[in-house]
Protein backbone atom coordinates (compact mmCIF):
# COMPACT_ATOMS: atom_id res chain seq x y z
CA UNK A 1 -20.47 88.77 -34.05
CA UNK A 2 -23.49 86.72 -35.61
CA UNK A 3 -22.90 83.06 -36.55
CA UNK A 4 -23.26 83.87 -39.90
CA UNK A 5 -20.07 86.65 -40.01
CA UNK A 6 -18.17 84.02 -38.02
CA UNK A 7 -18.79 81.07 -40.52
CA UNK A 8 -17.85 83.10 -43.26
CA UNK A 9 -14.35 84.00 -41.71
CA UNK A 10 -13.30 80.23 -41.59
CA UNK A 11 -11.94 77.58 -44.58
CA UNK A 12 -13.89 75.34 -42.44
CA UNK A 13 -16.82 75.06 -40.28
CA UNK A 14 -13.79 73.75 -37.46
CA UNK A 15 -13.09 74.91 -33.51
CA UNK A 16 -9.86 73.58 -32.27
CA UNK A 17 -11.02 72.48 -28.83
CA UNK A 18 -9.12 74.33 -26.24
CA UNK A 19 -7.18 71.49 -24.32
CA UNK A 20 -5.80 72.11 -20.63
CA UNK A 21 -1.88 71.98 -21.09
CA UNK A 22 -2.03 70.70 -24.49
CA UNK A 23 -3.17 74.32 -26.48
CA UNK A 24 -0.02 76.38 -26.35
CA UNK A 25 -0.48 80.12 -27.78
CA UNK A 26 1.55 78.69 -30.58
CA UNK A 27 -1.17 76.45 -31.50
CA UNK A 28 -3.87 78.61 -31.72
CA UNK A 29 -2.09 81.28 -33.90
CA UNK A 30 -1.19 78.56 -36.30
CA UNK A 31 -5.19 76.86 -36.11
CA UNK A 32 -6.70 80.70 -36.97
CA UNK A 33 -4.00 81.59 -40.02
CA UNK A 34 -5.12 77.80 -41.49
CA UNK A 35 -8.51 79.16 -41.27
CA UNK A 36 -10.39 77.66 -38.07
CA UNK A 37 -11.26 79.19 -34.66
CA UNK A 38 -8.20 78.43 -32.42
CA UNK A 39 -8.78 78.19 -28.38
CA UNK A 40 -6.92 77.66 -25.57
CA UNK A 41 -8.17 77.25 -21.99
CA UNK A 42 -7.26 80.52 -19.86
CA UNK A 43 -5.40 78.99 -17.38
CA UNK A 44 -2.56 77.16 -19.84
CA UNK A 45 -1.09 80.45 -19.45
CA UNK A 46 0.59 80.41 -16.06
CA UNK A 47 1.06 82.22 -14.14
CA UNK A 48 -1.67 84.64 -14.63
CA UNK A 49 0.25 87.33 -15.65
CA UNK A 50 1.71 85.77 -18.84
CA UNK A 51 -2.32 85.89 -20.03
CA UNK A 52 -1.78 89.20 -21.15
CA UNK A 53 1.01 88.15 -23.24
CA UNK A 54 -0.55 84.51 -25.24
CA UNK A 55 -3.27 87.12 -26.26
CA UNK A 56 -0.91 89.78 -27.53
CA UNK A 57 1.15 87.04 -29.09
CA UNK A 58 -2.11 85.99 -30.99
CA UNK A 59 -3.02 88.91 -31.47
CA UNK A 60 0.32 89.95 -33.08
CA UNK A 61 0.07 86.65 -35.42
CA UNK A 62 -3.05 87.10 -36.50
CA UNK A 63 -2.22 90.67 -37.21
CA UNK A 64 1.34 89.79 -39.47
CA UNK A 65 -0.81 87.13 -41.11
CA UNK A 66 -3.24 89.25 -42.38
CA UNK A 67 -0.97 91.87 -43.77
CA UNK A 68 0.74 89.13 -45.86
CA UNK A 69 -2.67 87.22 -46.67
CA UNK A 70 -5.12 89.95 -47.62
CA UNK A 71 -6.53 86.86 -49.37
CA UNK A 72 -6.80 84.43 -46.68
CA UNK A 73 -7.37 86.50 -43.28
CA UNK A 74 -6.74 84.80 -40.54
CA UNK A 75 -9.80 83.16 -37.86
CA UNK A 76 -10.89 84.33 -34.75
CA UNK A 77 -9.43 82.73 -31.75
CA UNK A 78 -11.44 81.95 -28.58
CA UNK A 79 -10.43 81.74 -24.85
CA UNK A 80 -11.80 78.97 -22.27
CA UNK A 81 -12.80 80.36 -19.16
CA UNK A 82 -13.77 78.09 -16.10
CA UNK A 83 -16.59 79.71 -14.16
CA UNK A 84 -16.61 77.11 -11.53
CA UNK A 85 -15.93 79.00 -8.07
CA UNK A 86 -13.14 77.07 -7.54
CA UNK A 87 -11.48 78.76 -10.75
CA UNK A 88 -9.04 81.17 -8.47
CA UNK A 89 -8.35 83.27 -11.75
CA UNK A 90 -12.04 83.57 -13.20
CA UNK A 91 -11.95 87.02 -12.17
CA UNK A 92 -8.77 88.51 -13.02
CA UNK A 93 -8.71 86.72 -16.75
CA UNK A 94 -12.20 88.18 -17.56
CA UNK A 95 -10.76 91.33 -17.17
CA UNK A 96 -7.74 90.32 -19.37
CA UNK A 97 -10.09 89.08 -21.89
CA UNK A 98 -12.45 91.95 -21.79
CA UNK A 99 -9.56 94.54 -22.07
CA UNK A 100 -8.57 92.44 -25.12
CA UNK A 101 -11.76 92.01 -26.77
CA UNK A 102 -11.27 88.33 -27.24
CA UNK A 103 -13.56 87.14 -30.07
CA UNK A 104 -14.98 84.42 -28.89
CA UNK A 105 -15.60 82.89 -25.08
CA UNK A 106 -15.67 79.20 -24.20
CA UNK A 107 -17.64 78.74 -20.91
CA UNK A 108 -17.57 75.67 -18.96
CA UNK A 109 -18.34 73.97 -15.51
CA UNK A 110 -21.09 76.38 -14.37
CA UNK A 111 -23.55 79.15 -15.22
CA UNK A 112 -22.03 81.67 -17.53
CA UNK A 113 -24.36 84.85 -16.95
CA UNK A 114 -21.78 87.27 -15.98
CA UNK A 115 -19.60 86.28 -18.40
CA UNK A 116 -22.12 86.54 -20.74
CA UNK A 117 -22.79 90.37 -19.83
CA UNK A 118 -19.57 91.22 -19.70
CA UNK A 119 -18.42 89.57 -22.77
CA UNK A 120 -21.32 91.13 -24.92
CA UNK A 121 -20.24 94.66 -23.60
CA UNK A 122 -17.57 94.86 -26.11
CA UNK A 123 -18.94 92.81 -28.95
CA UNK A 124 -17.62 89.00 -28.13
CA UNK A 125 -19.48 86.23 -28.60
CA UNK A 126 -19.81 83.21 -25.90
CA UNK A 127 -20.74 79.55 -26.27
CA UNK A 128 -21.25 77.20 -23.81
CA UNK A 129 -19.89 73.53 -22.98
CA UNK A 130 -22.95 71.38 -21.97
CA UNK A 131 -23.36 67.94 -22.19
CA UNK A 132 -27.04 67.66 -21.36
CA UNK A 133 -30.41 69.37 -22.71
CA UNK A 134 -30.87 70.52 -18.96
CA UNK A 135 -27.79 72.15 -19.31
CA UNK A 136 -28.08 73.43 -22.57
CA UNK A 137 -31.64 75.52 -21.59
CA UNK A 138 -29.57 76.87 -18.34
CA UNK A 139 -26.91 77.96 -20.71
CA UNK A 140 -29.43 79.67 -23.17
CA UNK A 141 -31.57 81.18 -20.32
CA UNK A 142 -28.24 82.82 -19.22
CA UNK A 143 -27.62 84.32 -22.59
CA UNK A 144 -25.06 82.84 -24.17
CA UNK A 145 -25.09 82.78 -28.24
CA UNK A 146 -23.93 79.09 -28.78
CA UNK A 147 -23.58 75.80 -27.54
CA UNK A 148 -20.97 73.13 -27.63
CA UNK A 149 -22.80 70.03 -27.18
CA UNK A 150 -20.09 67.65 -25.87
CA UNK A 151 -20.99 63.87 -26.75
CA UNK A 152 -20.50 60.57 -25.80
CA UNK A 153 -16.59 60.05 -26.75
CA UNK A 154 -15.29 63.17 -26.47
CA UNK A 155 -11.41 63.49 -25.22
CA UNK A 156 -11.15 64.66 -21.47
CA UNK A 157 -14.28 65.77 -19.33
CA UNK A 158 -17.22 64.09 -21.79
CA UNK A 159 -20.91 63.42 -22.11
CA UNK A 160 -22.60 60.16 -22.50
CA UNK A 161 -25.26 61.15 -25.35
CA UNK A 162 -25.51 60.14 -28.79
CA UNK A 163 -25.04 63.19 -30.96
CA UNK A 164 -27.65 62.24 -33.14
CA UNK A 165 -30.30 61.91 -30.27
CA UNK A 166 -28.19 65.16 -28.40
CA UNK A 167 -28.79 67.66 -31.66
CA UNK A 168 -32.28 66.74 -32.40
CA UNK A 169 -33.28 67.19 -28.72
CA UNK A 170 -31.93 70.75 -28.44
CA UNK A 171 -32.56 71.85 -31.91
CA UNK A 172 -36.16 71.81 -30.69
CA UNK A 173 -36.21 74.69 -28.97
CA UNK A 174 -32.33 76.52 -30.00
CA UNK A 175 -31.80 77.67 -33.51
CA UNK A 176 -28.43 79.59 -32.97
CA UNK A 177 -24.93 77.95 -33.64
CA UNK A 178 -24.64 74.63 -32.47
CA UNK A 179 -20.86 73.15 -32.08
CA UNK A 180 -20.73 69.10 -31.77
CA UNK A 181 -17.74 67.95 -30.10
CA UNK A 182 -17.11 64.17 -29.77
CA UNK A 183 -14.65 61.49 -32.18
CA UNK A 184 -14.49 64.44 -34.71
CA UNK A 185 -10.86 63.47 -36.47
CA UNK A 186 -11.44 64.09 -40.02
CA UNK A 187 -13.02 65.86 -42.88
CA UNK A 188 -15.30 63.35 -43.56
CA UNK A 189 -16.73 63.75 -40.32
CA UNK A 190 -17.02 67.82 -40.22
CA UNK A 191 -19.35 67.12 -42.89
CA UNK A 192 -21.47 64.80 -41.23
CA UNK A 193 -21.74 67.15 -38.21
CA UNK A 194 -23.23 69.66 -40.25
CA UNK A 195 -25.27 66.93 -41.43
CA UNK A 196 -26.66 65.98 -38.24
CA UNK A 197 -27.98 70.05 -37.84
CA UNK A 198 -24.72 71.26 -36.30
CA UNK A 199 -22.66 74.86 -37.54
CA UNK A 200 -19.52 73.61 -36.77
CA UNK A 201 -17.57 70.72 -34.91
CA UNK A 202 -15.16 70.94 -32.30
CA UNK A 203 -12.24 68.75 -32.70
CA UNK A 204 -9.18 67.81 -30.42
CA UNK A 205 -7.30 64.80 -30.04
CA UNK A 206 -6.45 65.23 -33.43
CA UNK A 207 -4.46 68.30 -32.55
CA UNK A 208 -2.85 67.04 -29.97
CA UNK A 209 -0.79 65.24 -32.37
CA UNK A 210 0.56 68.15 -34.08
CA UNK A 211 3.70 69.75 -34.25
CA UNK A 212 2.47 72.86 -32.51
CA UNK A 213 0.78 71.01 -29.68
CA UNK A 214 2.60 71.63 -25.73
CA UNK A 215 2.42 67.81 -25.40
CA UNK A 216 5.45 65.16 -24.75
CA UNK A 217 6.38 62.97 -27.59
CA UNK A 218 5.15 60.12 -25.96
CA UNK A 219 1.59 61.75 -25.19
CA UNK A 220 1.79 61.95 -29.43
CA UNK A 221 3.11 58.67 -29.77
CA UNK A 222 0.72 57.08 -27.36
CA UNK A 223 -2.21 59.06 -29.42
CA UNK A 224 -1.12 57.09 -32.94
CA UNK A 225 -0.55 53.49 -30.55
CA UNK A 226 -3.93 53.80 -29.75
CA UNK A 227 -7.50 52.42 -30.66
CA UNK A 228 -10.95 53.35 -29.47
CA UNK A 229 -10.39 50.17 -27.30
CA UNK A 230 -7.69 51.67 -25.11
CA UNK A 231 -9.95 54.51 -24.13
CA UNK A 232 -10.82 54.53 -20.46
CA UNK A 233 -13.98 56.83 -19.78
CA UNK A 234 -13.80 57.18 -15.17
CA UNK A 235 -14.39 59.77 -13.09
CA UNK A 236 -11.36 59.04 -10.64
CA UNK A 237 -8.67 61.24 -11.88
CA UNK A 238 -11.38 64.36 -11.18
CA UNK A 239 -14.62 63.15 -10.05
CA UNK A 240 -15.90 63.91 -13.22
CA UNK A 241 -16.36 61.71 -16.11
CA UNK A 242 -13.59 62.05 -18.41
CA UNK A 243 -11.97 59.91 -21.55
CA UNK A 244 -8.13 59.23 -21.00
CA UNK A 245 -5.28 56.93 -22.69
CA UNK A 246 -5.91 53.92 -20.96
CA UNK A 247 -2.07 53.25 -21.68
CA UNK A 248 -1.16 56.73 -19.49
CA UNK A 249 -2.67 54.80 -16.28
CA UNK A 250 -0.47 51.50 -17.04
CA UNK A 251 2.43 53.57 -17.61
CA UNK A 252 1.81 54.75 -13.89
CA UNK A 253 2.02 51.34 -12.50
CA UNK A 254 -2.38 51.60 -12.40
CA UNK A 255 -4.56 49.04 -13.34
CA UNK A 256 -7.38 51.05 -15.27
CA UNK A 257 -9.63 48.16 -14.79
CA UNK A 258 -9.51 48.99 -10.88
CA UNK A 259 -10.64 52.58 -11.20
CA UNK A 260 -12.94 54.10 -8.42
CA UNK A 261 -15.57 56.19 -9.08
CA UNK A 262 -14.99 59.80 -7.40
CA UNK A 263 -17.50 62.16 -6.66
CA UNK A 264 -15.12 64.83 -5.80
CA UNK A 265 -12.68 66.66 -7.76
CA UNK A 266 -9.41 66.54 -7.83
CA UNK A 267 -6.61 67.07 -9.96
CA UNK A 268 -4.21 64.81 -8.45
CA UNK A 269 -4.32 60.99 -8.73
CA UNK A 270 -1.83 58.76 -6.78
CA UNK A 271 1.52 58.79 -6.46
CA UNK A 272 4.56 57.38 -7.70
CA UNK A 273 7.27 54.76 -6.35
CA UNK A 274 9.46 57.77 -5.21
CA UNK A 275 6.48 59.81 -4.06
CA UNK A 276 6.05 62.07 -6.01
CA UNK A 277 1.75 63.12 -7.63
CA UNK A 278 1.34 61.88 -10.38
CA UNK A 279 -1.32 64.15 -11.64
CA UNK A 280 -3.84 64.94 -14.44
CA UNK A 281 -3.62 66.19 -17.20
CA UNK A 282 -0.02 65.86 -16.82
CA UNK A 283 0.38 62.87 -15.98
CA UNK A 284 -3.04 61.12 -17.22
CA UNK A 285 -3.57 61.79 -20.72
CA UNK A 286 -6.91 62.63 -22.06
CA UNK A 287 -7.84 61.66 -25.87
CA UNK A 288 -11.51 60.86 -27.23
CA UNK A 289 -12.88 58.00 -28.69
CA UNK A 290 -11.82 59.04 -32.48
CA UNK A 291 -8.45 58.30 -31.75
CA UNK A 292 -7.66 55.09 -34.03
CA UNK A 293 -8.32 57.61 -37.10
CA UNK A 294 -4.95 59.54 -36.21
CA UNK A 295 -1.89 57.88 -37.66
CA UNK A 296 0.93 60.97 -38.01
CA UNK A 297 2.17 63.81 -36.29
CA UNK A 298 2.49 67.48 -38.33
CA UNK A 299 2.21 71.19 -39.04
CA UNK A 300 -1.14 72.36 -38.06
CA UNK A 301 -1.48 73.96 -41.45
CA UNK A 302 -0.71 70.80 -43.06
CA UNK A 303 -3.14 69.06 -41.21
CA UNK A 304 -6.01 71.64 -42.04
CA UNK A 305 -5.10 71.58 -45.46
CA UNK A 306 -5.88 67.07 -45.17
CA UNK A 307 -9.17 68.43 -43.55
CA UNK A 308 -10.28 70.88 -46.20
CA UNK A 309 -9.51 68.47 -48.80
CA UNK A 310 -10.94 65.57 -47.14
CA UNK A 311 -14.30 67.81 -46.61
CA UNK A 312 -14.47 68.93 -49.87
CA UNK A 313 -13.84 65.13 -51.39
CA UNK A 314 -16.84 64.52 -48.73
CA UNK A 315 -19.20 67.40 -49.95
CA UNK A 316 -18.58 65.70 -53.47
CA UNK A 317 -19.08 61.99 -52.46
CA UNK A 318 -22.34 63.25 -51.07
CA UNK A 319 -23.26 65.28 -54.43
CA UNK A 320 -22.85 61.90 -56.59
CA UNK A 321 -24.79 60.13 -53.97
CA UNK A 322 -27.87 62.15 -54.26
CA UNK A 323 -27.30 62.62 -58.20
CA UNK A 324 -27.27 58.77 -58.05
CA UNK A 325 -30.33 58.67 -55.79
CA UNK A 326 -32.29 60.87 -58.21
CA UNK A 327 -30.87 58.75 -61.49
CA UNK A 328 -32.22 55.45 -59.83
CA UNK A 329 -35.37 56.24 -58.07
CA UNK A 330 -38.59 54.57 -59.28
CA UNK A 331 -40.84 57.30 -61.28
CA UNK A 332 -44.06 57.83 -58.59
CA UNK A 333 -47.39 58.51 -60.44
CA UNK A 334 -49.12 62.04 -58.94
CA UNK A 335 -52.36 60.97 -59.57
């Protein structure tokens, strides 16, 4: 699958970002029939047997969609895979995935060359998480066909660069798809990615309040209570740096002014009056920087739909600009 062939099977030049807990199978079908790549992290579906069946459920949607849409076929979806050694299940959900001929691979938290080979075996297509050039030629040197350049503000595990300075660094020596994930809420701001020299953006708080989204009402509700302000970016919850709700620590009983810096990961964090973990992502809420731009909860369709409209208003404002531009500017002699 070239980037070209996947660009023109989406309305929009969109990835939902595949969110631990938060992307339920339900979600992704409904992101890929509204016409953006859908992903989910391999591990939401627990245990590892029910794998088989989020892909076949996908798979199934995707499938009834089409037949009804000839019109509007549905996306490609994509799978997360953690290829960190400590991922338990690496091994036994490649295999899933390969048997299933996933579309698309999300690789993150290490080198993805076997993934890579195994993946391109039956036609899928991998990109890569990185969140720093060095990274990014690692990734490319191991094969993989894109990148997801994860910038400063970006919900959960982030980066600290500016995506301006971020693109134009690796778009020196890559000229394959480039995804730019980071504060991404609106249509507006699709356009701008593309703008900045990316294919497509990544985008995920915004999803998280949607209808479709595995999150508790008061993850969604916190989401539209909250500014760029009350975003906390630490490394304690995991020893890695990560963006979270600063209002899911204080609901806790934890100052997040008094965060430690952690070197080592860990998914739990603390504990409770009674005892009991209180844990992340579960507990701890992630959400990126972009978050004051979210103000309702809704269908996932209905929110693509604001997106492609939103874009396409963009495209024009940006028409009119340089129509404007060309109206106004001073005539330059040639000689």
């Amino acid at each position: 699958m070239e980037s070209l062939s996947l660009k023109q099977q989406l309305r929009l030049p969109l990835f939902g970002s595949p969110m631990f807990l938060v992307s339920s199978k339900e979600l992704v079908a409904e992101q890929c029939k509204a016409g953006i790549v859908g992903a989910f992290p391999s591990l939401n579906a627990r245990p590892e047997e029910d794998l088989v069946k989020w892909l076949a459920f996908i798979d199934d949607e995707i499938a009834a969609w089409n037949v009804l849409h000839p019109d509007r076929p549905a996306a490609p979806y994509a799978v997360n895979l953690i290829v960190h050694p400590s991922n338990p299940r690496l091994q036994h959900d490649l295999e899933v995935i390969a048997r299933h001929a996933v579309p698309i691979i999300i690789t993150s938290l290490n080198e993805p060359g076997k993934v890579v080979e195994k993946v391109h075996a039956y036609g899928g297509m991998v990109f890569h998480d990185v969140s720093t050039v060095r990274h990014a030629k690692k990734a490319l040197a191991a094969g993989v066909d894109g990148l997801v350049l994860v910038c400063a503000g970006a919900g959960g595990h982030t980066g600290t660069l500016n995506p301006l300075a971020f693109i134009a660094e690796v778009r020196a020596f890559f000229d394959g798809p480039i995804v730019l994930s980071g504060c991404v809420t609106n249509g507006r701001q699709i356009l701008a990615a593309e703008a900045m020299g990316a294919d497509y953006a990544y985008m995920g708080t915004r999803f998280i309040a949607s209808a479709e989204a595995n999150a508790p009402g008061e993850y969604k509700q916190m989401i539209l209570a909250s500014s760029a302000a009350d975003i906390v970016r630490s490394s304690a919850v995991t020893g890695l740096p990560a963006n979270y709700l600063a209002k899911s620590f204080e609901a806790v009983g934890v100052d997040p002014a008094t965060l430690p810096e952690r070197s080592t990961s860990s998914f739990s964090f603390g504990s409770r009056d009674d005892g009991s973990q209180v844990k992340a992502w579960r507990d701890i809420w992630s959400a990126g920087q972009g978050v004051g731009s979210i103000h309702d909860i809704g269908p996932v369709r209905v929110l693509v739909d604001r997106l492609f409209l939103e874009y396409q208003q963009a495209v024009g404002d940006m028409q009119q600009r340089i129509a404007q531009r060309e109206l106004t500017a001073p005539v330059r002699s040639t000689q």
